[in-house]
Protein backbone atom coordinates (compact mmCIF):
# COMPACT_ATOMS: atom_id res chain seq x y z
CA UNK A 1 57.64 75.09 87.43
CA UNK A 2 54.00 75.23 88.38
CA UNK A 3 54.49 74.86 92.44
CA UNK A 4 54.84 77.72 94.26
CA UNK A 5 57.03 78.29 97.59
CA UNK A 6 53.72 79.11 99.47
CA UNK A 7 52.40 75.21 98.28
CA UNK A 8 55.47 74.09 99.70
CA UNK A 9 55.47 75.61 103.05
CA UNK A 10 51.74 75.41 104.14
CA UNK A 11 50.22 76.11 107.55
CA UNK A 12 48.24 72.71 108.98
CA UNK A 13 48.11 70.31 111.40
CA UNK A 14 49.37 66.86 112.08
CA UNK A 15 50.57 64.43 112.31
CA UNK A 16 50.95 63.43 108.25
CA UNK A 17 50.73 65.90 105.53
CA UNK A 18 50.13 63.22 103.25
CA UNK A 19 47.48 60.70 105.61
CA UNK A 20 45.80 63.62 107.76
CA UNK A 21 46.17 66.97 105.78
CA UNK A 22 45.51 65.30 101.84
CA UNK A 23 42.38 63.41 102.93
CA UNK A 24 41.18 66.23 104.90
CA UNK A 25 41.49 69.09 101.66
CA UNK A 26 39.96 66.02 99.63
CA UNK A 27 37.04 65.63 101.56
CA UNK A 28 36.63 69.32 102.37
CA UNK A 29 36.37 69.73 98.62
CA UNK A 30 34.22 66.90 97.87
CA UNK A 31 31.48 68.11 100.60
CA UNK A 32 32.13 72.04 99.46
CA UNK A 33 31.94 71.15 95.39
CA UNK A 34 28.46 68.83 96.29
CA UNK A 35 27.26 72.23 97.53
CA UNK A 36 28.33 74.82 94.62
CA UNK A 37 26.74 72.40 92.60
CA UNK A 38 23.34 72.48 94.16
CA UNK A 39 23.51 68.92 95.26
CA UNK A 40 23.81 68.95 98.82
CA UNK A 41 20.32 68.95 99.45
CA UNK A 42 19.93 65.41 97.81
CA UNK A 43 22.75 63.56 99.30
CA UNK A 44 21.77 60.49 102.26
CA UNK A 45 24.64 59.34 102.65
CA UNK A 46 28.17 59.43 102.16
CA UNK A 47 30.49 56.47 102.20
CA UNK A 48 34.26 57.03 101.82
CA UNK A 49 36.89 54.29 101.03
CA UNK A 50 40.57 54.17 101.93
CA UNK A 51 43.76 52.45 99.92
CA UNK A 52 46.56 51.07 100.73
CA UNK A 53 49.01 52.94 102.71
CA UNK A 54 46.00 55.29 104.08
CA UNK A 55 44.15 52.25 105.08
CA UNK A 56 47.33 50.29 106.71
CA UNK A 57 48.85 53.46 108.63
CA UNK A 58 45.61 55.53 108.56
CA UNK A 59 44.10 55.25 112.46
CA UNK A 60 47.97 56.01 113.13
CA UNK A 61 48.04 59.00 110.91
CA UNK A 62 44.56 60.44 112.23
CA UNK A 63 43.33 59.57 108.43
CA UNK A 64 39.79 58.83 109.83
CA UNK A 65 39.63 61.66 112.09
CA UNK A 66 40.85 63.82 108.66
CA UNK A 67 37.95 62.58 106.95
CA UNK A 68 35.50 63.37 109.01
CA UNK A 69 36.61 67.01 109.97
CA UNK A 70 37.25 67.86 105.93
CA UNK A 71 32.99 65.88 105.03
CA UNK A 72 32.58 68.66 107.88
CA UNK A 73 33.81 71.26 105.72
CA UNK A 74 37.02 71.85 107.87
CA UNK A 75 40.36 72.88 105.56
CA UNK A 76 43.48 72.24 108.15
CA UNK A 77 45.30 75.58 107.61
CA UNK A 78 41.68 77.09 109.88
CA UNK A 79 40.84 74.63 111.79
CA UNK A 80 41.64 75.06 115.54
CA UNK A 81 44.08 72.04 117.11
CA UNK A 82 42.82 72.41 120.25
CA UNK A 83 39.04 71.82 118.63
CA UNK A 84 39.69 68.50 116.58
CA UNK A 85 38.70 66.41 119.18
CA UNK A 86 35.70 67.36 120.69
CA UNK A 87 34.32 67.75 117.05
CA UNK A 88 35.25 64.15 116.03
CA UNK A 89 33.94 63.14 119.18
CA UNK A 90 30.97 64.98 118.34
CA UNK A 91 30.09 63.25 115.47
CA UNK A 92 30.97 59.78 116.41
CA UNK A 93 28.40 60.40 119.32
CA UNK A 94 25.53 61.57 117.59
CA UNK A 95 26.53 59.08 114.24
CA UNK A 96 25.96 62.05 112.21
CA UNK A 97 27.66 65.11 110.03
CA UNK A 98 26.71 68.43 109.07
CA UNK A 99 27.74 67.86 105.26
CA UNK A 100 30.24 70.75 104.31
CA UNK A 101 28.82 72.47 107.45
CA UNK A 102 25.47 72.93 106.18
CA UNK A 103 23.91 69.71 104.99
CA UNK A 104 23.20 67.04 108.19
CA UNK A 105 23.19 63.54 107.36
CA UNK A 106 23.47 60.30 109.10
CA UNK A 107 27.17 58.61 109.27
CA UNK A 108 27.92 55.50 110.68
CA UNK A 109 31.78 54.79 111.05
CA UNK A 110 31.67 51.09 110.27
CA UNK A 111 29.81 51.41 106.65
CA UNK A 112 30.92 54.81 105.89
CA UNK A 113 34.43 55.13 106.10
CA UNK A 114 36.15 51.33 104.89
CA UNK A 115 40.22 50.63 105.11
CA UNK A 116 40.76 48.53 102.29
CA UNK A 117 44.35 47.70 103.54
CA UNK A 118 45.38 45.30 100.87
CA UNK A 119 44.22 47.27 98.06
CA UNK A 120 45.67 49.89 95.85
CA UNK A 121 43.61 51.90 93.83
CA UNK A 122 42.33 51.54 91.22
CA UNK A 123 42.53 48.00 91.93
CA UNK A 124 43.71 45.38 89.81
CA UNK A 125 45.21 48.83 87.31
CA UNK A 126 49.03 48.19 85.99
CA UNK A 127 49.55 51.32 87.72
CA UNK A 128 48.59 52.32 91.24
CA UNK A 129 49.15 54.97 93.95
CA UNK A 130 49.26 54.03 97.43
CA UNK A 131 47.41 56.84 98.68
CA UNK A 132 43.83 56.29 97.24
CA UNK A 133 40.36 57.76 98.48
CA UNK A 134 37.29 57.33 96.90
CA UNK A 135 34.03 59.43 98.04
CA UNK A 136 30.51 58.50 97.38
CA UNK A 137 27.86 60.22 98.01
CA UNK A 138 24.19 58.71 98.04
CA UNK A 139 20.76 59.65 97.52
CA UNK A 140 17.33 58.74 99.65
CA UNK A 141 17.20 55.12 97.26
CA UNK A 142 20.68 54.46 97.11
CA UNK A 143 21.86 55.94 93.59
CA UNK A 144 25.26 57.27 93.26
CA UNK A 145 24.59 60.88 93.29
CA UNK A 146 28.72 61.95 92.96
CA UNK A 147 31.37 59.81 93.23
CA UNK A 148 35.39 61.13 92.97
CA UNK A 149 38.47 59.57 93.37
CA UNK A 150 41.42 61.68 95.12
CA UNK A 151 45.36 60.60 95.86
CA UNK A 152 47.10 62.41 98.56
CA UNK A 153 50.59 62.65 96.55
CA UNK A 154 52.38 63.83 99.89
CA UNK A 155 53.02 67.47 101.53
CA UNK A 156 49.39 67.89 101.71
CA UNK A 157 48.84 67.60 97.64
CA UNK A 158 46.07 65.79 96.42
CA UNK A 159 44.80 64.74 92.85
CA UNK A 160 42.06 64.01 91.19
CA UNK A 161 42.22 62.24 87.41
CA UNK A 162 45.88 63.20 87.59
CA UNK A 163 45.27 66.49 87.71
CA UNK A 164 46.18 68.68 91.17
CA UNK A 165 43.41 69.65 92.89
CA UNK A 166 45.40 71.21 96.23
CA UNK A 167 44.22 74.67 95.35
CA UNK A 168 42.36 74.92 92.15
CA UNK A 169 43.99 78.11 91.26
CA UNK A 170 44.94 78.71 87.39
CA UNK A 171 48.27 78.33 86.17
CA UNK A 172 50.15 81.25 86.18
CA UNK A 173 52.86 82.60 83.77
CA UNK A 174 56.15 83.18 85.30
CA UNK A 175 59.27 84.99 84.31
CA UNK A 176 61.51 82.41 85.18
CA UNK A 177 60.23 79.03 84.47
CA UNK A 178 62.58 76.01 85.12
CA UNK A 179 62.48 72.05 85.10
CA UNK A 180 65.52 70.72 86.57
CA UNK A 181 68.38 72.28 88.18
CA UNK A 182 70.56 72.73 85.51
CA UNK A 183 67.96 74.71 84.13
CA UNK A 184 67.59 76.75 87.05
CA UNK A 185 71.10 77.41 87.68
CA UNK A 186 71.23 78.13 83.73
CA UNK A 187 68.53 80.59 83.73
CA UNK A 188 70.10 82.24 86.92
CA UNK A 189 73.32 82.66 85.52
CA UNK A 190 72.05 83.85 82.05
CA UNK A 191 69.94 86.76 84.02
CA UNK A 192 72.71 87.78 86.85
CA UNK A 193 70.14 86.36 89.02
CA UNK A 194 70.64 84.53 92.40
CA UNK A 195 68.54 80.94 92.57
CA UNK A 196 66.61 83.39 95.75
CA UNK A 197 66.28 86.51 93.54
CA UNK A 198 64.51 84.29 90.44
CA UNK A 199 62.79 82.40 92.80
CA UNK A 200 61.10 86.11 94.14
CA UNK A 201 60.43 87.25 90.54
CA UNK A 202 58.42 84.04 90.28
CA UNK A 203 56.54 84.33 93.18
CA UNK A 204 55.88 88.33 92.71
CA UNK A 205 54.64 87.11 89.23
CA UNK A 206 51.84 84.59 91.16
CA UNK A 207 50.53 86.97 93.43
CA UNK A 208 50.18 89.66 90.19
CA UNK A 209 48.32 87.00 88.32
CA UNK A 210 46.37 86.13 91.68
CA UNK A 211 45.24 89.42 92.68
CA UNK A 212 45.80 91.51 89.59
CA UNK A 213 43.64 94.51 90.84
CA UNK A 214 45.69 94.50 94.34
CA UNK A 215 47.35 97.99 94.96
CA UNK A 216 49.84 96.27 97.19
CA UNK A 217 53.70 95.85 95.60
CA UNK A 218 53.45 91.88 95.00
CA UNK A 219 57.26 91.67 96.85
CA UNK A 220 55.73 93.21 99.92
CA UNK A 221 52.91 90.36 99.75
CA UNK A 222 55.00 87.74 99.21
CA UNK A 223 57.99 88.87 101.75
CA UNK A 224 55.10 88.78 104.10
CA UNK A 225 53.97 85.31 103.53
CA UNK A 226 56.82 84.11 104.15
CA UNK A 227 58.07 86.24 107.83
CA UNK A 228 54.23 84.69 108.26
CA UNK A 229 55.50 80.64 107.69
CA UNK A 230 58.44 81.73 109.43
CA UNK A 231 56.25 82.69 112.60
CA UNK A 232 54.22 79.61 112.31
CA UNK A 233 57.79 77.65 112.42
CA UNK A 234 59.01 79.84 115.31
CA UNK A 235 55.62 79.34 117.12
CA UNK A 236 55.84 75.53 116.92
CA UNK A 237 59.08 75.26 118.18
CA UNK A 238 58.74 77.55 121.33
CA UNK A 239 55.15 74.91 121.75
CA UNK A 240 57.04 71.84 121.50
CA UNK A 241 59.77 73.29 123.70
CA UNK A 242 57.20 74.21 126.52
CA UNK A 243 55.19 71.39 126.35
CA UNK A 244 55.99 68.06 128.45
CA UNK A 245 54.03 64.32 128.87
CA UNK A 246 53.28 61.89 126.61
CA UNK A 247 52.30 61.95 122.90
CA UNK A 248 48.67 60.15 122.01
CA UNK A 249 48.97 56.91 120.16
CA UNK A 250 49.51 54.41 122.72
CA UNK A 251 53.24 54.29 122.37
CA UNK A 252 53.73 56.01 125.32
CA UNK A 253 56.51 57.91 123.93
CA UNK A 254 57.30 61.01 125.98
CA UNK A 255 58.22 64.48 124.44
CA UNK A 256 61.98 65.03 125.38
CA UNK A 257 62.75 68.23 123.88
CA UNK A 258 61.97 69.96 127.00
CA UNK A 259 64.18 68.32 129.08
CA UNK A 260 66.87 68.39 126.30
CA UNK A 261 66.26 72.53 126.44
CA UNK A 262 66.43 72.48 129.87
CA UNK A 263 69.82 70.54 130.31
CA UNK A 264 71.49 73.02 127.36
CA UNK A 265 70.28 76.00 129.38
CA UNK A 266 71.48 75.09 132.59
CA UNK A 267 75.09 74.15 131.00
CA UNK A 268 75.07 77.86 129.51
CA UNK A 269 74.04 79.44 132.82
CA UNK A 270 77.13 77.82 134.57
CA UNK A 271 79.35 79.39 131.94
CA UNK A 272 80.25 76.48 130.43
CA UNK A 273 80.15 77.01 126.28
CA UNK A 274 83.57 75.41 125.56
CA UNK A 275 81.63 72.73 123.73
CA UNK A 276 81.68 73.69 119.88
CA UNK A 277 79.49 71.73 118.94
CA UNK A 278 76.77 72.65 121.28
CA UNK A 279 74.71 74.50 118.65
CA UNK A 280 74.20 71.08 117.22
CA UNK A 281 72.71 69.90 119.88
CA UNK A 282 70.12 72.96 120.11
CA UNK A 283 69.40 71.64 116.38
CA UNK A 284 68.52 68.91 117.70
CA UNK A 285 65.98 70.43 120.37
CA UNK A 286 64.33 72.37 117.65
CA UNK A 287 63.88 69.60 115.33
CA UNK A 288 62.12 67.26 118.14
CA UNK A 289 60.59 70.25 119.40
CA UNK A 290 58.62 70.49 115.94
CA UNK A 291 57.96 66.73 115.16
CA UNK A 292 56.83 66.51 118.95
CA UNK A 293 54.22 69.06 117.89
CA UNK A 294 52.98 67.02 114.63
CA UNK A 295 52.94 63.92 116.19
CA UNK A 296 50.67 65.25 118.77
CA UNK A 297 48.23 66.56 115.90
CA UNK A 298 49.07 70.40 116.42
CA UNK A 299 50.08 72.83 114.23
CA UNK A 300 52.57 72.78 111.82
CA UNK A 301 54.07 73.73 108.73
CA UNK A 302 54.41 71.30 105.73
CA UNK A 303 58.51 71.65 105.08
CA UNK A 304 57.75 69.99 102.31
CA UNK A 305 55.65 67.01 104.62
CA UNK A 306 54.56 66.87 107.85
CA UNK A 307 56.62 64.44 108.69
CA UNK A 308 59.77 65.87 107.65
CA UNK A 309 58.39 69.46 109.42
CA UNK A 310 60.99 69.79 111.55
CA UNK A 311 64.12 69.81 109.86
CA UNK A 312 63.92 73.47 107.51
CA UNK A 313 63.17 75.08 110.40
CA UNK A 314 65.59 73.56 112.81
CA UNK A 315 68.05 74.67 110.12
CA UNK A 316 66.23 78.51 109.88
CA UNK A 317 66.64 78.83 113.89
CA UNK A 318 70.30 77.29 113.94
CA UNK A 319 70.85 79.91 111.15
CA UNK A 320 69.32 82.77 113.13
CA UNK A 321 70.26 81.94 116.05
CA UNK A 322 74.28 80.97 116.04
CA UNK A 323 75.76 82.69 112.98
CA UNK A 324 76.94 86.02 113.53
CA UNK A 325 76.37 87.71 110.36
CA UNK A 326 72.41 86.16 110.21
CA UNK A 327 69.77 88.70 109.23
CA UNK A 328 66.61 88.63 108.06
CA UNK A 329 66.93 88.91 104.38
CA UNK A 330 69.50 86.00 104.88
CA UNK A 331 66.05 84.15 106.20
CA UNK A 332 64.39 85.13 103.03
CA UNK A 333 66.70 84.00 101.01
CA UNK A 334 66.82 80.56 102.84
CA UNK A 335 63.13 80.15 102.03
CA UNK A 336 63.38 81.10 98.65
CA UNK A 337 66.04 79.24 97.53
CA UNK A 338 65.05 75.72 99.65
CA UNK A 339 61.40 76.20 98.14
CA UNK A 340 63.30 75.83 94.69
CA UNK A 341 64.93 72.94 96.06
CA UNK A 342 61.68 71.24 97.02
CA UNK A 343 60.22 72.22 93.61
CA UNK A 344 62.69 70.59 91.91
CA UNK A 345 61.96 67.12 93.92
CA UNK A 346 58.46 67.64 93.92
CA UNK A 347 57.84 68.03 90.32
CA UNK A 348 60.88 65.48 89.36
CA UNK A 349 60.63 62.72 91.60
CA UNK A 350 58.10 62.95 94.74
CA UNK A 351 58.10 63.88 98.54
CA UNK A 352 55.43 61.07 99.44
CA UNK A 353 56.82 58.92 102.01
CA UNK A 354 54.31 56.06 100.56
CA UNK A 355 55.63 56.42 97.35
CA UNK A 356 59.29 56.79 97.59
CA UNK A 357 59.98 55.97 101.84
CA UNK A 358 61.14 58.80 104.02
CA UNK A 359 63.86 59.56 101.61
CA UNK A 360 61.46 61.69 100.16
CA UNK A 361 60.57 63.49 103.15
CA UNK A 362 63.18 63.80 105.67
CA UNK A 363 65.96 63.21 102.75
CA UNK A 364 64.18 66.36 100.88
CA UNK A 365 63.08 68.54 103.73
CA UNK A 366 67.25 67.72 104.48
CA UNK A 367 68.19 68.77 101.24
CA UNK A 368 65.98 72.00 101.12
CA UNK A 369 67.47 72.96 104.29
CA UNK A 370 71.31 72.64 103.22
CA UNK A 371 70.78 74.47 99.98
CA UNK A 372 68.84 77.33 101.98
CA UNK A 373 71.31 77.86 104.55
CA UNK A 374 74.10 77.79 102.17
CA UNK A 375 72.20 80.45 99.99
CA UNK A 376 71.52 82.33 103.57
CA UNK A 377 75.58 82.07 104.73
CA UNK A 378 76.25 83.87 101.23
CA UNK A 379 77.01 80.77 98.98
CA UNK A 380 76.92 80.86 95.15
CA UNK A 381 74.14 79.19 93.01
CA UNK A 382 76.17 76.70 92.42
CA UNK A 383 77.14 76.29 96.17
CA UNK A 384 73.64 75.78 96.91
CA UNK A 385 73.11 73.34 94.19
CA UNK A 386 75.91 71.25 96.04
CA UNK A 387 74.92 71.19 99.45
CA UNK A 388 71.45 70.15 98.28
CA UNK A 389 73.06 67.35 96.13
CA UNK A 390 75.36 66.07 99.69
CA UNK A 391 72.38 66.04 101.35
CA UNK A 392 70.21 63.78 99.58
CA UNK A 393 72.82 61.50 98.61
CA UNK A 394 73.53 60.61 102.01
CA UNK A 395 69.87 60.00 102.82
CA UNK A 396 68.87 57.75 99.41
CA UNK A 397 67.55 54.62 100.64
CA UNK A 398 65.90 55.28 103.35
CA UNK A 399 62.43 53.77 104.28
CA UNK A 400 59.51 55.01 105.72
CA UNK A 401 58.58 52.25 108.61
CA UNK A 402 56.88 54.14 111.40
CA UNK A 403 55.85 51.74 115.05
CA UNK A 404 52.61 51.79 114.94
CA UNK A 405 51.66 53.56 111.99
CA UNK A 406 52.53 56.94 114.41
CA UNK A 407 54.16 59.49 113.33
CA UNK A 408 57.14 59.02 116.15
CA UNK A 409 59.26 56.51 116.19
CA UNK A 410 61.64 56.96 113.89
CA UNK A 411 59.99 59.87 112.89
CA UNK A 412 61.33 62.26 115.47
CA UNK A 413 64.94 62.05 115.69
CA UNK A 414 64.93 61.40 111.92
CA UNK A 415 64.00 64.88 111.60
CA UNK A 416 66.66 66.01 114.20
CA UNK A 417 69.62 63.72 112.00
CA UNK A 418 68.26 65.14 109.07
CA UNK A 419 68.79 68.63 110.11
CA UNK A 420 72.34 67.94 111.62
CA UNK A 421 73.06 66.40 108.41
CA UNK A 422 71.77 69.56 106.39
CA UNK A 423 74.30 71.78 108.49
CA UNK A 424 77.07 69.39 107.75
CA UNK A 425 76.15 69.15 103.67
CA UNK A 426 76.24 73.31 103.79
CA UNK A 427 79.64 73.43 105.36
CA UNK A 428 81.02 70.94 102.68
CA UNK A 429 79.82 72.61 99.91
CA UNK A 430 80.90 76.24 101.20
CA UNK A 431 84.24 74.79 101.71
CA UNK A 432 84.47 72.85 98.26
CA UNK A 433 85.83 75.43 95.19
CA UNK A 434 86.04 72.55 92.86
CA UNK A 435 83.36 71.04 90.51
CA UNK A 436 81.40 67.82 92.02
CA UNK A 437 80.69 64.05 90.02
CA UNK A 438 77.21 64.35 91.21
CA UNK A 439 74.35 66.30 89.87
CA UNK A 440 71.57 67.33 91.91
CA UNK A 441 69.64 66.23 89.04
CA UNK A 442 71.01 62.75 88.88
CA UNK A 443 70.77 62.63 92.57
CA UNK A 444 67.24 63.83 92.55
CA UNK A 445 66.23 61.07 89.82
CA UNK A 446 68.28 58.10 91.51
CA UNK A 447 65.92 58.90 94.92
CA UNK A 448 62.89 58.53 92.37
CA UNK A 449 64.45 55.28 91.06
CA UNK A 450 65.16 53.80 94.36
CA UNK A 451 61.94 54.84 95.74
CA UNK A 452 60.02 52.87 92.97
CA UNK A 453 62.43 49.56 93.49
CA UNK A 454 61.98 49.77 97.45
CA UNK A 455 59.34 47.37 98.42
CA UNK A 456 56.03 48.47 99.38
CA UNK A 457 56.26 47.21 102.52
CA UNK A 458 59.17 50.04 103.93
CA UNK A 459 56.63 52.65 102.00
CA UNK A 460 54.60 54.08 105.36
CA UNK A 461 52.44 50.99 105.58
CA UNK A 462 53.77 49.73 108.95
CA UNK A 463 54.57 45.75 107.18
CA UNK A 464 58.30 45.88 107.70
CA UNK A 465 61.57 47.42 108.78
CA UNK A 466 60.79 48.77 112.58
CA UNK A 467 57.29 49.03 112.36
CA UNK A 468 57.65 44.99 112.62
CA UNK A 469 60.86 43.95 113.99
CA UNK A 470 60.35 46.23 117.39
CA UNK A 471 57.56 43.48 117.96
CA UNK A 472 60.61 41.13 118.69
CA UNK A 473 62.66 43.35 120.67
């Protein structure tokens, strides 16, 4: 385990962890590394180069907009929403950007930032990533004064030379370490240790390697971080719940959680709540409510993508909401245990859309949520292990064709099924007391499988599936 639950579940903006928040960090870190290294001051020019599923869905996914803001020195978990505009407008107008904030150079859109949309990088390589960006910067003559490659590896992750350069922070010993699930629920059961208990001992151990001089108790720290994603979540969905019109794009898709909200609160204030099933449909609201929100570029939390943002905490409010018994340490424990859930797929398999399709991102977001409710309605480790193993079996094979290259069609009711079917998986499992055929390890590494087989073209680059046949309807 080297992820932590605070990688996982990361404040930022949308509308694509992988296509706006990855190339954004990347860039940020190019233009703020040029500077610690004393080389601002020599740099021209800077041209940057998109790959494959960047390049195809990247004026879609606000890639180019990303770009720009992170050469500016903007990270997305500070940068204000409500400013991206006027400073991308800002830039295209006067053709220039304040390198990392500090350094002003001239930037021309057309040279400077190329979509090479049918090329992987490194091209012509055996093996490729989809989600490639190169940055060059350039001196007075034209010589190559740094050039680094970066992949955005989904949830806001990004590489360089294989190695993850999200956060730069040191690896960290922890008590617990684990691989695959059998080795978490082994090293659970061996220490009398719930999969949300280990998963706190881990994290405590992170922040006491972080800040080893901190006189704060590392569980109040870290119990804090996450009431403080948990806000974020709450935040978005009473934003996308307010908010009405239509979403940018060009799709002219209108937000509809609103008017769902609306219609659900006007059936409860005539008294009529014989509907059991109605807490499925505020699900539903919340989901949209969230995805609304990415889609129109504000802010978000990365549950594990951006894309797939609005099923865990769909799930959290359903939880907090409708069950009886709900508390808050039943929230922490959902956290906990469906960051370990995430983990697991993240360092196993992957939870990039343009590497695997959206089974990676709405099918893991869906099966984070169903282990972390079952863990929050009291279940047993191996319970949890279940419902997170329903989930994702039920959503392997799914592609990743958004219209448009937006982040919206299917996009948003995706992440409203996939949190309906997260509340289903948790009942099954909690209602199951015999042993399953189905590992969530050999679930998690058939997604990976299928992922690789599916063809590129149903991997977020717009070439197939809806993206292409709604042309024809």
């Amino acid at each position: 385990m080297t992820t932590s639950l605070f990688d996982l579940y990361k404040i930022g903006v949308g509308p694509s962890s992988s296509h706006t928040m990855g190339p954004m960090r990347a860039a940020c870190r190019f233009a703020t590394d040029l500077a610690t290294r004393g080389l601002l001051d020599g740099v021209a020019r800077v041209q940057a180069e998109l790959f494959g599923s960047l390049a195809l869905t990247g004026l879609g996914h606000a890639t180019d907009r990303a770009v720009l803001l992170g050469l500016s020195g903007h990270e997305p978990a500070t940068i204000d929403p409500a400013a991206i505009a006027s400073t991308v407008a800002g830039i295209r107008f006067a053709r220039q950007i304040a390198l990392a904030g500090a350094h002003t150079i001239a930037f021309d859109e057309a040279s400077d930032l190329i979509f090479n949309r049918a090329q992987m990088f490194p091209p012509g390589a055996q093996t490729q990533h989809p989600n490639g960006l190169r940055l060059t910067a350039f001196d007075e003559a034209g010589a190559i004064v740094d050039q680094r490659t970066f992949f955005s590896i989904g949830g806001g992750f990004i590489t360089e030379d294989g190695v993850d350069a999200s956060t730069g922070k040191p690896q960290a010993p922890i008590p617990f370490p684990f691989h695959s699930a059998a080795e978490l629920l082994a090293t659970a059961h061996a220490n009398e240790l719930s999969i949300s208990q280990l998963m706190l001992e881990n994290e405590c151990a992170l922040v006491r390697f972080a800040t080893p001089d901190s006189e704060r108790a590392s569980v109040e720290v870290v119990r804090e971080g996450i009431e403080r994603i948990w806000g974020a979540m709450q935040d978005c969905i009473q934003r996308g719940i307010a908010a009405e019109g239509i979403l940018p794009g060009g799709l002219e898709v209108r937000r509809r959680a609103h008017r769902l909200a609306d219609r659900l609160h006007a059936k409860e204030a005539t008294g009529l709540r014989g509907d059991p099933l109605a807490p499925l449909d505020w699900v539903t609201v919340y989901a949209m409510a969230v995805n609304e929100e990415n889609a129109a570029g504000g802010r978000v939390v990365t549950a594990p993508t951006n894309g797939a943002a609005g099923v865990v905490p769909a799930v959290a409010q359903y939880y907090s909401r409708f069950i009886s018994e709900s508390d808050h340490e039943g929230i922490l424990r959902y956290f906990l245990t469906s960051a370990a859930i995430g983990i697991l797929y993240k360092e196993n398999a992957s939870i990039s859309g343009a590497e695997v399709g959206c089974q990676g991102e709405v099918g893991v977001a869906c099966s984070m949520a169903a282990g972390g409710l079952t863990a929050a309605l009291g279940g047993t480790n191996g319970q949890v292990e279940h419902a997170a193993e329903i989930a994702m079996e039920h959503n392997l094979g799914m592609t990743c064709d958004p219209i448009g290259g937006l982040v919206q069609i299917p996009c948003i009711e995706r992440n409203a099924m996939g949190a309906a079917k997260a509340v289903q998986a948790s009942r099954l499992a909690l209602n199951e007391s015999e042993a399953h055929k189905v590992s969530l390890d050999q679930v998690i590494r058939t997604m990976y499988l299928t992922g690789l087989d599916m063809q590129s073209r149903y991997k977020e680059t717009s070439l197939a599936g809806l993206a292409l046949n709604i042309i024809e309807c």
